[in-house]
C-alpha atoms as a PDB file:
ATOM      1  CA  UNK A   1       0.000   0.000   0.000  1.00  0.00           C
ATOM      2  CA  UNK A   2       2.584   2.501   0.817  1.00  0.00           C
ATOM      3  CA  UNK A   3       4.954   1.420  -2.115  1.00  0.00           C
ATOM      4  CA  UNK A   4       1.597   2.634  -4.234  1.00  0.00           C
ATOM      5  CA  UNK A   5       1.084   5.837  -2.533  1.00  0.00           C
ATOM      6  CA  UNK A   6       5.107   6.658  -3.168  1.00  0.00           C
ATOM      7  CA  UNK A   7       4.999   5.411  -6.651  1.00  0.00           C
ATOM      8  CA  UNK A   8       1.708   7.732  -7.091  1.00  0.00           C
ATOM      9  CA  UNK A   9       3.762  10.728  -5.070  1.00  0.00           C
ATOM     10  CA  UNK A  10       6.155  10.322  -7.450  1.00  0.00           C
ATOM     11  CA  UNK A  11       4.415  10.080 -10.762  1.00  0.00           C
ATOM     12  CA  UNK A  12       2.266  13.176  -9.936  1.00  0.00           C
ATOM     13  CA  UNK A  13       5.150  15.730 -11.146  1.00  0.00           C
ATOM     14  CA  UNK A  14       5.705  13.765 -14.253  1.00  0.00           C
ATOM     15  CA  UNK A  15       2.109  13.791 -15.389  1.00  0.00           C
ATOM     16  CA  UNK A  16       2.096  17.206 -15.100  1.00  0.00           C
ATOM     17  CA  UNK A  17       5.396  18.047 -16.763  1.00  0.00           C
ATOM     18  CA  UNK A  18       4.177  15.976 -19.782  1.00  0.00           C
ATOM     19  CA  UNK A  19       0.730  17.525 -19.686  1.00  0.00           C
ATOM     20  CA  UNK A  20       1.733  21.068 -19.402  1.00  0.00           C
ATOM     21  CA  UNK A  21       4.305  20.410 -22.218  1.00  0.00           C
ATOM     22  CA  UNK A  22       1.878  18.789 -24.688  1.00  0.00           C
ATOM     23  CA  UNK A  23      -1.243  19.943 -23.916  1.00  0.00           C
ATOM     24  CA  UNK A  24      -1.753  23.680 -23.909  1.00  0.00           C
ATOM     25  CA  UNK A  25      -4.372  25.938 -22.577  1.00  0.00           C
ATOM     26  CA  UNK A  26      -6.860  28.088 -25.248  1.00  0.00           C
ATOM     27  CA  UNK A  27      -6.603  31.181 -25.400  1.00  0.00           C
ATOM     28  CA  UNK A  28      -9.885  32.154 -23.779  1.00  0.00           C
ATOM     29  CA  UNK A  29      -9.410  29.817 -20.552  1.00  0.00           C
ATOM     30  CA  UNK A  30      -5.871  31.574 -20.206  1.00  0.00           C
ATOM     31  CA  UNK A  31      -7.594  35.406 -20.474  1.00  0.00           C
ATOM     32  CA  UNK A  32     -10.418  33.913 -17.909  1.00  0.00           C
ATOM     33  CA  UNK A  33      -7.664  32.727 -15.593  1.00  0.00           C
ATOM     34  CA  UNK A  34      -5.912  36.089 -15.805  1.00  0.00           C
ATOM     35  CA  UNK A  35      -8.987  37.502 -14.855  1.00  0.00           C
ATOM     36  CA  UNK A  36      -9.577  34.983 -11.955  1.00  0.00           C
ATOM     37  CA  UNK A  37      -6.310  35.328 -10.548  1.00  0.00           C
ATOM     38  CA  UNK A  38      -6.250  39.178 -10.383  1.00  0.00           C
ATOM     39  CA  UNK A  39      -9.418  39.291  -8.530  1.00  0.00           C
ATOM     40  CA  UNK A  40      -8.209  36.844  -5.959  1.00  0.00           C
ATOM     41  CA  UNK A  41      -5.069  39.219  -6.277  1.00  0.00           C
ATOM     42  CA  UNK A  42      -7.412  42.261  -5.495  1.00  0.00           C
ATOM     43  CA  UNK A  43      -9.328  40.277  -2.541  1.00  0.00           C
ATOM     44  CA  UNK A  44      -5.960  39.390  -0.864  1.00  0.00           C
ATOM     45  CA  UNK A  45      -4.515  42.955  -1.065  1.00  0.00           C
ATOM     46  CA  UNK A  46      -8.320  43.818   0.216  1.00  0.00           C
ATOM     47  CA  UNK A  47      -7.865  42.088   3.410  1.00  0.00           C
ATOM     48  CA  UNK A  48      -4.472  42.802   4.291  1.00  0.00           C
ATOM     49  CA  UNK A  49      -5.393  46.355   3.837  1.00  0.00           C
ATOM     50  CA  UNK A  50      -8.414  45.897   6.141  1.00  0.00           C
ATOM     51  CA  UNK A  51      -6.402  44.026   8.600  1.00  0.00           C
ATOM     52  CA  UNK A  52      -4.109  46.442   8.643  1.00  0.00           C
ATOM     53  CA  UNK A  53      -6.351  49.167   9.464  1.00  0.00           C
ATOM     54  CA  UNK A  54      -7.611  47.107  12.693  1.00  0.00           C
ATOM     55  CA  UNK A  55      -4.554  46.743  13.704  1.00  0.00           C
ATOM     56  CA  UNK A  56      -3.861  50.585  13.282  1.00  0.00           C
ATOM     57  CA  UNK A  57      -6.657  51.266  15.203  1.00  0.00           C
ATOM     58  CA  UNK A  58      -6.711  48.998  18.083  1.00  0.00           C
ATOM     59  CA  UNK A  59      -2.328  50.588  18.604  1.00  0.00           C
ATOM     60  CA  UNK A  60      -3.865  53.702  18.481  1.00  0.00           C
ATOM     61  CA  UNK A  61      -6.719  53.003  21.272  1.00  0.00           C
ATOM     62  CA  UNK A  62      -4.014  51.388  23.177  1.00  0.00           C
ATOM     63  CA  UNK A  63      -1.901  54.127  23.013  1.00  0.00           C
ATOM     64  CA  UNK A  64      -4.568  56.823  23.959  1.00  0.00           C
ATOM     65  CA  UNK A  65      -5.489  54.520  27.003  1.00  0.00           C
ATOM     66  CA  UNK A  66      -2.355  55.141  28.122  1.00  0.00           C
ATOM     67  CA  UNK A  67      -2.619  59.152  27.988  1.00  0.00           C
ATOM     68  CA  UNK A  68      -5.740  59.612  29.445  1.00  0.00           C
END
């Protein structure tokens, strides 16, 4: 069983080297994954932004606790 799951482990980069050098994507599912990945691109910088901003705010609460 684990001989299988090695042999598998180990075949899984060699599938996709072949298939990624023989079979290419269409133009239209490459723009649509362009597309897909800047929006997850936007959505990432999104929430850093937002966390960031929380913690801005909860420094600047602690500081002003301080000085009052």
């Amino acid at each position: 069983m684990f001989k299988l799951i090695i042999l598998l482990a180990a075949a899984v980069p060699v599938i996709l080297f072949v298939n990624r050098l023989f079979f290419r994507r269409s133009p239209k599912i490459q723009k649509a994954f362009a597309e897909f990945r800047r929006q997850v691109d936007f959505a990432a910088w999104a929430l850093l932004g937002l966390a960031a901003i929380a913690i801005v705010y909860s420094l600047a609460r602690f500081v002003y606790g301080f000085w009052t």
